[in-house]
PDB file of N, CA and C in Angstrom:
ATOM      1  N   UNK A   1     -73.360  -4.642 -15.985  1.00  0.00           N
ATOM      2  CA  UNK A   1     -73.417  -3.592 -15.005  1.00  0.00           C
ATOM      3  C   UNK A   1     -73.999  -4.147 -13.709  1.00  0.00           C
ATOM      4  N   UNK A   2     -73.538  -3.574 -12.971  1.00  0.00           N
ATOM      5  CA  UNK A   2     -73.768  -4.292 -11.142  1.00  0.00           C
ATOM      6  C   UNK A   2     -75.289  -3.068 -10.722  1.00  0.00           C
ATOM      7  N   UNK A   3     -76.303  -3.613 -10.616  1.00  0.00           N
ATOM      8  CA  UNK A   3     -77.408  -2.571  -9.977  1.00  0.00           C
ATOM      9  C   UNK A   3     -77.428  -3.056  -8.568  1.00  0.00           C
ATOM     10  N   UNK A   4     -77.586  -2.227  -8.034  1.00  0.00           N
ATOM     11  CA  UNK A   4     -78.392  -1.803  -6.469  1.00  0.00           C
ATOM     12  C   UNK A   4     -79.734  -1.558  -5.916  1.00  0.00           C
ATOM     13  N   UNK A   5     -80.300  -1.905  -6.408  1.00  0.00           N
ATOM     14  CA  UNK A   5     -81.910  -1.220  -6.283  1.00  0.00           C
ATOM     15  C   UNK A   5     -81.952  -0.952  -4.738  1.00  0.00           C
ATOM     16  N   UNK A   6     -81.374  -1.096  -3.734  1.00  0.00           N
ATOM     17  CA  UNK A   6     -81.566  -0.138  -2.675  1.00  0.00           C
ATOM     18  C   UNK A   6     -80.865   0.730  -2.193  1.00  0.00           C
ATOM     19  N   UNK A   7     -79.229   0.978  -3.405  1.00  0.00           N
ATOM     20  CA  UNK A   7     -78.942   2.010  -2.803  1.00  0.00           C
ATOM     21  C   UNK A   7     -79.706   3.584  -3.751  1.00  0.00           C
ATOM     22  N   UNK A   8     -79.686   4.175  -2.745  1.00  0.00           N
ATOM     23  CA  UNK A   8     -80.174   5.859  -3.559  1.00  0.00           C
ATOM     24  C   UNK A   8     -79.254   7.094  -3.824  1.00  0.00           C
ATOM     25  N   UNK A   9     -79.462   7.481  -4.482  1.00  0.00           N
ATOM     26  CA  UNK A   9     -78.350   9.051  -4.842  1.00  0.00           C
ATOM     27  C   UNK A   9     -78.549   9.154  -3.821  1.00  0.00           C
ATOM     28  N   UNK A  10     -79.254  10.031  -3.106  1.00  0.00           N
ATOM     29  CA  UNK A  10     -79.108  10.997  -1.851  1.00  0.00           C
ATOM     30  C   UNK A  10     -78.728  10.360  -0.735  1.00  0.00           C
ATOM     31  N   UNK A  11     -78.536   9.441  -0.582  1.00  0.00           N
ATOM     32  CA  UNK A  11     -77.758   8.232   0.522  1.00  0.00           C
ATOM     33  C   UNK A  11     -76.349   8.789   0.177  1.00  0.00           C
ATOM     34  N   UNK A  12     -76.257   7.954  -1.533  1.00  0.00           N
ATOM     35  CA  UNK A  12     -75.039   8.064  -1.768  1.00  0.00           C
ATOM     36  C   UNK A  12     -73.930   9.830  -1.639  1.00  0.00           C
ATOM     37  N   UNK A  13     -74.906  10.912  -1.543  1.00  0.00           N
ATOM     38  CA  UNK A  13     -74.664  11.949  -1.903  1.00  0.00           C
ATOM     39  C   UNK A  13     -74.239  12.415  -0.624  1.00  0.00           C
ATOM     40  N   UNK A  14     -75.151  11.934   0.488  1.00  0.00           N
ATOM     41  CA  UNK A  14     -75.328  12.231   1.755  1.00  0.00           C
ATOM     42  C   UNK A  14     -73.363  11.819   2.538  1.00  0.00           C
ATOM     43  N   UNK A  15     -73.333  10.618   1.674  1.00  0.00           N
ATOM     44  CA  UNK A  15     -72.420  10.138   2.706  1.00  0.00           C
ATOM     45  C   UNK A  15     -70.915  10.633   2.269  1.00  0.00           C
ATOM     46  N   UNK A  16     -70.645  11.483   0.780  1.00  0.00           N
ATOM     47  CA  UNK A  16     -69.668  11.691   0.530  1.00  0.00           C
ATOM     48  C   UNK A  16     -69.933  13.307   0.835  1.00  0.00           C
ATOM     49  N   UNK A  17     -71.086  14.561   1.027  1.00  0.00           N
ATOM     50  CA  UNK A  17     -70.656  15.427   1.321  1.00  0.00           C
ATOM     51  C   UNK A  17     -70.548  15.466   2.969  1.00  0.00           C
ATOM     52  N   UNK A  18     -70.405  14.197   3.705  1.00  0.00           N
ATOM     53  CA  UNK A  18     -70.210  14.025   5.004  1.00  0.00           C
ATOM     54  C   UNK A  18     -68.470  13.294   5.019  1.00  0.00           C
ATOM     55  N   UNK A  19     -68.158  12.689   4.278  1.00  0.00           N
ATOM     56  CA  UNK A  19     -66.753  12.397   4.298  1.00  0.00           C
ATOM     57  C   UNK A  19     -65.628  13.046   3.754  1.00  0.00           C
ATOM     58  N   UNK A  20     -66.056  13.979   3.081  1.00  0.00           N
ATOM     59  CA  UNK A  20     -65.264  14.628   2.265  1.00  0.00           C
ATOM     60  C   UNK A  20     -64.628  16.012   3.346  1.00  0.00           C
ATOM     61  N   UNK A  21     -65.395  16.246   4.125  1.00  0.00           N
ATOM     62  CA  UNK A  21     -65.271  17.244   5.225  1.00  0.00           C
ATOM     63  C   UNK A  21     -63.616  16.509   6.182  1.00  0.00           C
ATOM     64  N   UNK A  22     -64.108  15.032   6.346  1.00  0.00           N
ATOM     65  CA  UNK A  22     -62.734  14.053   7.344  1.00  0.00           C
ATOM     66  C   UNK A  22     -61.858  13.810   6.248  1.00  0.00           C
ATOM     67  N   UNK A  23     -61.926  13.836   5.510  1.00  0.00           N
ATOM     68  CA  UNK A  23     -60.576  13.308   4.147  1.00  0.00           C
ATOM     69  C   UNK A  23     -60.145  14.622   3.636  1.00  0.00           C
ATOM     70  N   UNK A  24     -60.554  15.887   3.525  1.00  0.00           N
ATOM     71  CA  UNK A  24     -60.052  16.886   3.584  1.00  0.00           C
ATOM     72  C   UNK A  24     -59.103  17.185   4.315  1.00  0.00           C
ATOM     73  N   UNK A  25     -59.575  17.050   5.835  1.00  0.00           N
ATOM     74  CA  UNK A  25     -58.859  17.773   7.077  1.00  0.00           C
ATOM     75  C   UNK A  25     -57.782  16.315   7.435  1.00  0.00           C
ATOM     76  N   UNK A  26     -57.808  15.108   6.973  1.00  0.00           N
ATOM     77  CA  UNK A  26     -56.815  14.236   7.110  1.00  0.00           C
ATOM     78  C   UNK A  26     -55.829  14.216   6.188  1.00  0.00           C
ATOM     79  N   UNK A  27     -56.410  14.553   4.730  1.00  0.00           N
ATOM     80  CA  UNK A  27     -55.224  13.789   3.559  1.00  0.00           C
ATOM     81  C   UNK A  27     -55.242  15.206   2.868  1.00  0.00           C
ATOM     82  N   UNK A  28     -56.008  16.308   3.394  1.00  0.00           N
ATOM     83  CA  UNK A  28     -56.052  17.534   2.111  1.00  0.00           C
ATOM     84  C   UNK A  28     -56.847  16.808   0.640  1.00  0.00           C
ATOM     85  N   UNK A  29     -56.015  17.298  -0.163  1.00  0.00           N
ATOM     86  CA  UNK A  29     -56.725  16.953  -1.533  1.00  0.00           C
ATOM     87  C   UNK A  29     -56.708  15.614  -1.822  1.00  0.00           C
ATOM     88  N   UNK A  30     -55.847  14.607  -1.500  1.00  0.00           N
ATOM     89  CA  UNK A  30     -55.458  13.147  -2.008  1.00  0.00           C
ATOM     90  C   UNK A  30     -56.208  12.449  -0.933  1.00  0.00           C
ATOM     91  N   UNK A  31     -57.010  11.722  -1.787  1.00  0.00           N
ATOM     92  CA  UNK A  31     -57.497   9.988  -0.816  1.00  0.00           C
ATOM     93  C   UNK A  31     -56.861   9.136  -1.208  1.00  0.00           C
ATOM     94  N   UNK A  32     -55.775   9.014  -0.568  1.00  0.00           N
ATOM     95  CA  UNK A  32     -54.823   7.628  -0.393  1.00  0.00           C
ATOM     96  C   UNK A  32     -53.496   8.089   0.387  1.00  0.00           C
ATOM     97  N   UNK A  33     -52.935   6.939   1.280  1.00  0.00           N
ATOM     98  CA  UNK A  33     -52.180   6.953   1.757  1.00  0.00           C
ATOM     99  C   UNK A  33     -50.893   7.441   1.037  1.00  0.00           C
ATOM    100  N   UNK A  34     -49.757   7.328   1.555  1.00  0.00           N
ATOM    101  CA  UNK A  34     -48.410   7.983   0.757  1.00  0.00           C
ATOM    102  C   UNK A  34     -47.087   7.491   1.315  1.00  0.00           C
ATOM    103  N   UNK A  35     -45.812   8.089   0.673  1.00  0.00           N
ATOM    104  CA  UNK A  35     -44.514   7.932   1.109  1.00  0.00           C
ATOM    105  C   UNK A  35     -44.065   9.054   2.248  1.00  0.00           C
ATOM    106  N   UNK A  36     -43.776   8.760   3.182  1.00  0.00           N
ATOM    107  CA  UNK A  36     -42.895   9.616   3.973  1.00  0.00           C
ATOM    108  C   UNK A  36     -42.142   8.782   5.232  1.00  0.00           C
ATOM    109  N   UNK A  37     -41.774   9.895   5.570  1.00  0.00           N
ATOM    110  CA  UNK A  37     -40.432   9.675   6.880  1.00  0.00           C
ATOM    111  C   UNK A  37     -41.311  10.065   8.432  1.00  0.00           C
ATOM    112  N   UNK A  38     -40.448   9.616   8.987  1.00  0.00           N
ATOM    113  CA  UNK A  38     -41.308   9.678  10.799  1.00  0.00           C
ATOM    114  C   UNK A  38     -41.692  11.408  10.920  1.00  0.00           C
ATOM    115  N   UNK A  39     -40.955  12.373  10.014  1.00  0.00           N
ATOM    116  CA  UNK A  39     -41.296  13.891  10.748  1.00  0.00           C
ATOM    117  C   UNK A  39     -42.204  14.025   9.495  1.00  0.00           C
ATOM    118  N   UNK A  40     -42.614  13.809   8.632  1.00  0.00           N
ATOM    119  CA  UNK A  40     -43.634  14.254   7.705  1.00  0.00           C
ATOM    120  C   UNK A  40     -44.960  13.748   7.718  1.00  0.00           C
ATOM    121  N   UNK A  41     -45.751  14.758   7.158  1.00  0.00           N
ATOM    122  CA  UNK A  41     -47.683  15.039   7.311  1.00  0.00           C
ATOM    123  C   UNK A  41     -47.834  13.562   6.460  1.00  0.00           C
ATOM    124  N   UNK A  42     -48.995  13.185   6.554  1.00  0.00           N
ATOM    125  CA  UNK A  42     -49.990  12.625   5.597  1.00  0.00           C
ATOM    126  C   UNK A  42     -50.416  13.362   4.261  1.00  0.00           C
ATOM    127  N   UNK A  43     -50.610  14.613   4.270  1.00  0.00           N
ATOM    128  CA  UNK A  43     -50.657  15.863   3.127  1.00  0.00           C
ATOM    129  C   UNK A  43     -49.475  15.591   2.321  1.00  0.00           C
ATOM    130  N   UNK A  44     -48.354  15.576   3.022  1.00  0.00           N
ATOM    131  CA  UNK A  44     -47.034  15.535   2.256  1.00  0.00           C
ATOM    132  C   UNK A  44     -46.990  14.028   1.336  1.00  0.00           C
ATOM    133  N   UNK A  45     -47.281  13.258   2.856  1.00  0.00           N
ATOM    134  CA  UNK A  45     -46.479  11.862   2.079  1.00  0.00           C
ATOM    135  C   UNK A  45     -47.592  11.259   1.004  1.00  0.00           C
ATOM    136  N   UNK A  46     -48.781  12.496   0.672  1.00  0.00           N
ATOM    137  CA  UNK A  46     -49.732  11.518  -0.639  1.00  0.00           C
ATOM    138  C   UNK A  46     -49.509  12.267  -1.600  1.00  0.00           C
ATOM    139  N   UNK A  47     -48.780  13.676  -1.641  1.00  0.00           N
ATOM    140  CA  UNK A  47     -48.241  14.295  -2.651  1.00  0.00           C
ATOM    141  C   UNK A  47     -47.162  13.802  -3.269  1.00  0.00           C
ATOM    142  N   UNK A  48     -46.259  13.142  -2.449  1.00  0.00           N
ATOM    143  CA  UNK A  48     -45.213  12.558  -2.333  1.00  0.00           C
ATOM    144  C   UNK A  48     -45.726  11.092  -3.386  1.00  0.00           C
ATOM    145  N   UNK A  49     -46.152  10.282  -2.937  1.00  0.00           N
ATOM    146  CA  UNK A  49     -46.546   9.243  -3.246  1.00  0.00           C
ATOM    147  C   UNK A  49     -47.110   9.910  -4.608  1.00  0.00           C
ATOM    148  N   UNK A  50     -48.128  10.515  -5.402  1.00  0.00           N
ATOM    149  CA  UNK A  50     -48.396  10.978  -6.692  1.00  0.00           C
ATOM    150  C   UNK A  50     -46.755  11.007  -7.287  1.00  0.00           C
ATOM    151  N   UNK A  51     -46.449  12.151  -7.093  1.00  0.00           N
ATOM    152  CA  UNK A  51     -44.675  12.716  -7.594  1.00  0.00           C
ATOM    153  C   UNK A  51     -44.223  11.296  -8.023  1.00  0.00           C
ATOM    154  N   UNK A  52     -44.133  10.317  -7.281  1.00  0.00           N
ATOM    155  CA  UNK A  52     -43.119   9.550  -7.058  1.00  0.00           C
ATOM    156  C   UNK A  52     -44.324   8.068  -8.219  1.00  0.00           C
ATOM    157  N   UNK A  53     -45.332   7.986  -8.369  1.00  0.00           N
ATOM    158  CA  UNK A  53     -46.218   7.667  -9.139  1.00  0.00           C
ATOM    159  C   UNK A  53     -45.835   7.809 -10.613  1.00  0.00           C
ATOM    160  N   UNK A  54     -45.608   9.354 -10.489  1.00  0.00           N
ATOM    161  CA  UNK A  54     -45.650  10.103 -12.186  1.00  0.00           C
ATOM    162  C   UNK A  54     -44.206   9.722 -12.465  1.00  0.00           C
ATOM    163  N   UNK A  55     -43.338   9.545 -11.459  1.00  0.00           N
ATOM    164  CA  UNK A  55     -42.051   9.356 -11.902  1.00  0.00           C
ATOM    165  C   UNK A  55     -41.524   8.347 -12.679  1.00  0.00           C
ATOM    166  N   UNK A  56     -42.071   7.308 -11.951  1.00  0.00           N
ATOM    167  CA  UNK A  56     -42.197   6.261 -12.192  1.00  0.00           C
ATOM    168  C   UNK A  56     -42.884   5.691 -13.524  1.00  0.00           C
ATOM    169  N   UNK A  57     -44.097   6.057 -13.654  1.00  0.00           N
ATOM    170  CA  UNK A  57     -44.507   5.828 -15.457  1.00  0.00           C
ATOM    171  C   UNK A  57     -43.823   6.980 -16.466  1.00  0.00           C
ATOM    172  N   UNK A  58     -43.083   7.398 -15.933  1.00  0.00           N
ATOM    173  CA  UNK A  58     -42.265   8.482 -16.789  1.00  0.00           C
ATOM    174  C   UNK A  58     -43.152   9.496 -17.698  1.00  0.00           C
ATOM    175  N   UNK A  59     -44.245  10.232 -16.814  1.00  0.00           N
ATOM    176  CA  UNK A  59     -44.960  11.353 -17.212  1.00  0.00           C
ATOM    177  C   UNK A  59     -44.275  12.397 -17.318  1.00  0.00           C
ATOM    178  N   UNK A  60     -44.804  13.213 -18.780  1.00  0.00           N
ATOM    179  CA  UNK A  60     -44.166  14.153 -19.517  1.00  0.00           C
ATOM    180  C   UNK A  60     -45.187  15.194 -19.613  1.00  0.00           C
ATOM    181  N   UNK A  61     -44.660  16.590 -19.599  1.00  0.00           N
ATOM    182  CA  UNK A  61     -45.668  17.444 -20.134  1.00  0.00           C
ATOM    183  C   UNK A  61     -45.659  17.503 -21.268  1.00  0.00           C
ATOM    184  N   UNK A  62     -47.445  17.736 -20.765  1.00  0.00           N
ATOM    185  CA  UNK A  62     -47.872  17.401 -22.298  1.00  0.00           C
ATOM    186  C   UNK A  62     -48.946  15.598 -22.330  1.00  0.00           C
ATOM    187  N   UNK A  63     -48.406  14.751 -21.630  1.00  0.00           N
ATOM    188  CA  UNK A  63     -49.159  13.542 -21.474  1.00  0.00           C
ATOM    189  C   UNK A  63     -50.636  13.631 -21.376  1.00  0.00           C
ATOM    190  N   UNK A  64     -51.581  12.802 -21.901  1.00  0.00           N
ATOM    191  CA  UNK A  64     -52.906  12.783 -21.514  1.00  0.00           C
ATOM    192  C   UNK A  64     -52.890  11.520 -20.269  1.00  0.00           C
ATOM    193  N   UNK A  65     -53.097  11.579 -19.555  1.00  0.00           N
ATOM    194  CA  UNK A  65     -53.234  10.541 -18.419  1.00  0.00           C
ATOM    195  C   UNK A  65     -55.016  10.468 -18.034  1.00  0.00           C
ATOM    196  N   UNK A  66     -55.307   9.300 -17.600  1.00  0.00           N
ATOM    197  CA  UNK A  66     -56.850   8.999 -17.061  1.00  0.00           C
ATOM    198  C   UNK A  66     -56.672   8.369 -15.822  1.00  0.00           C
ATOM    199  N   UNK A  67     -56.885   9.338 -14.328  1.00  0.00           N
ATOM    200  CA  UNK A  67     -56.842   9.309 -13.249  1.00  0.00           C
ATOM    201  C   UNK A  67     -58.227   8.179 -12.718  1.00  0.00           C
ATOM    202  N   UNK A  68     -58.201   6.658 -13.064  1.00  0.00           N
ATOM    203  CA  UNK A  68     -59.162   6.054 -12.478  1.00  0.00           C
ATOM    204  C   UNK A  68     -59.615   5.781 -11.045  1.00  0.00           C
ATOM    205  N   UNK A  69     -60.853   6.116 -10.670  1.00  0.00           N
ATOM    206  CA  UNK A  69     -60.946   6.134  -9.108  1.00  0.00           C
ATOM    207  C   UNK A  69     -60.625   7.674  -8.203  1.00  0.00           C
ATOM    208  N   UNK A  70     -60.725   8.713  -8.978  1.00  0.00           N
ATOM    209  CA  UNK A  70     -59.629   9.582  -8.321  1.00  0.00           C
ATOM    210  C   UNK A  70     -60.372  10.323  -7.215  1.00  0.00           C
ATOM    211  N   UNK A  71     -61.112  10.223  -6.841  1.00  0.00           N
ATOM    212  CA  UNK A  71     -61.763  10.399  -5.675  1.00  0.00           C
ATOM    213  C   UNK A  71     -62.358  11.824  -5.485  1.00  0.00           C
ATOM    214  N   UNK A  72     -61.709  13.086  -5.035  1.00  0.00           N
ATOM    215  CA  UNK A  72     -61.901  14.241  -4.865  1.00  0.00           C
ATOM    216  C   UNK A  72     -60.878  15.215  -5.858  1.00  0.00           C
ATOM    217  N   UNK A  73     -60.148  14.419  -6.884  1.00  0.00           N
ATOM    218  CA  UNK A  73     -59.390  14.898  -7.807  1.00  0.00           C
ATOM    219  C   UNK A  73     -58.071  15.716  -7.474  1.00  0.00           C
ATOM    220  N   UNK A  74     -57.605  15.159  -6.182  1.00  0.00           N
ATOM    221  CA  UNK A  74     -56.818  16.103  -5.993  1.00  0.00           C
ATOM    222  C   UNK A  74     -55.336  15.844  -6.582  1.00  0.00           C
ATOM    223  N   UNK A  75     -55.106  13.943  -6.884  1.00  0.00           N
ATOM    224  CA  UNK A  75     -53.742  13.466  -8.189  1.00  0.00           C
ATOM    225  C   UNK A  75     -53.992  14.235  -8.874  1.00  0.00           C
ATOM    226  N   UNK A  76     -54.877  14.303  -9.349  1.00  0.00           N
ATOM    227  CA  UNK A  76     -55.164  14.637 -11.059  1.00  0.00           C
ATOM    228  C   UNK A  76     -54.839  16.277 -11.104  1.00  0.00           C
ATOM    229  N   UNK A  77     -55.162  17.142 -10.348  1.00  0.00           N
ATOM    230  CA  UNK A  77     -54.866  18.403 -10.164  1.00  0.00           C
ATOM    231  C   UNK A  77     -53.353  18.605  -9.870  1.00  0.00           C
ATOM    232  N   UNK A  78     -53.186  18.357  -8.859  1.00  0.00           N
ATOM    233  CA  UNK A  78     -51.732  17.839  -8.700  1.00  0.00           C
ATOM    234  C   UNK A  78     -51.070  17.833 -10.231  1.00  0.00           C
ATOM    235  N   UNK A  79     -51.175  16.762 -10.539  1.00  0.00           N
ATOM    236  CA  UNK A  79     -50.186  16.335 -11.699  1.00  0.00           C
ATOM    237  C   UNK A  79     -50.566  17.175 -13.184  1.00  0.00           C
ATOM    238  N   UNK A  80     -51.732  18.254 -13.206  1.00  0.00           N
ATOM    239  CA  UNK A  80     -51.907  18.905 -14.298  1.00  0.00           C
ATOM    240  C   UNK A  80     -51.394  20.066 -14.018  1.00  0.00           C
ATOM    241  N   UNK A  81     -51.505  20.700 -13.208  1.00  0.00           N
ATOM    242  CA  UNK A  81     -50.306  22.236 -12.376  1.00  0.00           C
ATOM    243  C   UNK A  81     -49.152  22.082 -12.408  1.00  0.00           C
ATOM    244  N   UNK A  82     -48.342  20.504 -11.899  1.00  0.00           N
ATOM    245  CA  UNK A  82     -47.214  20.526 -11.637  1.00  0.00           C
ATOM    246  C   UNK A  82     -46.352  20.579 -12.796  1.00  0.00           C
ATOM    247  N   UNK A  83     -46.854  19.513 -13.836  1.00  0.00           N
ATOM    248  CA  UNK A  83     -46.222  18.597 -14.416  1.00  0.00           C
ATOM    249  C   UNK A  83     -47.131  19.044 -16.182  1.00  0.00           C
ATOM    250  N   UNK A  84     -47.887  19.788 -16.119  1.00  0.00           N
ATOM    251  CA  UNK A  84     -48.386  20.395 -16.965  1.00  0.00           C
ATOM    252  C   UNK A  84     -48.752  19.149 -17.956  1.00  0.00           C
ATOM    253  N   UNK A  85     -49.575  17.945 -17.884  1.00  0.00           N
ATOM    254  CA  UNK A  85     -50.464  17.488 -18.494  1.00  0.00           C
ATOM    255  C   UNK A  85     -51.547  17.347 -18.484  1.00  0.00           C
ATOM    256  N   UNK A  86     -52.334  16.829 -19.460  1.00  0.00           N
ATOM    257  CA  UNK A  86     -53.774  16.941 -19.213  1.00  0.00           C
ATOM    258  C   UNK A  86     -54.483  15.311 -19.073  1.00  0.00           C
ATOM    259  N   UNK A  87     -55.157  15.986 -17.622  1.00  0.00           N
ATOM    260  CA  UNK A  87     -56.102  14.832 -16.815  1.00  0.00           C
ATOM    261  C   UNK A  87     -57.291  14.380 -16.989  1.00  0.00           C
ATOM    262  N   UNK A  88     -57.749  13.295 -16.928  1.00  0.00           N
ATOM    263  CA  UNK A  88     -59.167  12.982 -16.983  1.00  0.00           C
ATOM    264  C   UNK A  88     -59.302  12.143 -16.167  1.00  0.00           C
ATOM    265  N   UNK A  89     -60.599  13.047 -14.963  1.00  0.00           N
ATOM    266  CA  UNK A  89     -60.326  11.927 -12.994  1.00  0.00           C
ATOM    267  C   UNK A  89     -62.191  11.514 -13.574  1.00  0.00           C
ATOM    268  N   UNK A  90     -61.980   9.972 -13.416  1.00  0.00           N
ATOM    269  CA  UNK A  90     -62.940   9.057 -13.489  1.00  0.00           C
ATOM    270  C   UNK A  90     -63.482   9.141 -12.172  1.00  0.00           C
TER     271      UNK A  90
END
């Protein structure tokens, strides 16, 4: 295991309920970039980019999938509404 002894929760706490406010209002629910065309959002093209993710490993409803890294959970939500499997965002 990797320790930090100078970083602190409330640093750490500090700086994601301060980023989460700009990655909201930039990407909506998804932190990560995406697929799209010159007339489409950033919102779109990381929904897009999930869709096109799940397609690709050939997710089924019904799949258990483990969303590693998932940031503000918004794949993982995504793909349990849409696509009706069940998520677990690390």
């Amino acid at each position: 295991m990797i320790s930090c002894p100078d970083v602190r929760k409330d640093v750490i706490r500090q700086h994601y309920n301060i980023s989460t406010i700009f990655y909201r209002v930039l990407w909506g629910q998804h932190i990560h970039h995406g697929l799209w065309s010159a007339n489409e959002s950033p919102k779109l093209a990381a929904r897009q980019l999930t869709e096109q993710l799940a397609a690709e490993a050939s997710v089924q409803k019904g799949d258990r999938i483990v969303d590693i890294g998932c940031g503000m959970g918004g794949s993982s939500i995504h793909l349990a509404k849409h696509l009706d499997c069940n998520v677990t965002g690390v």
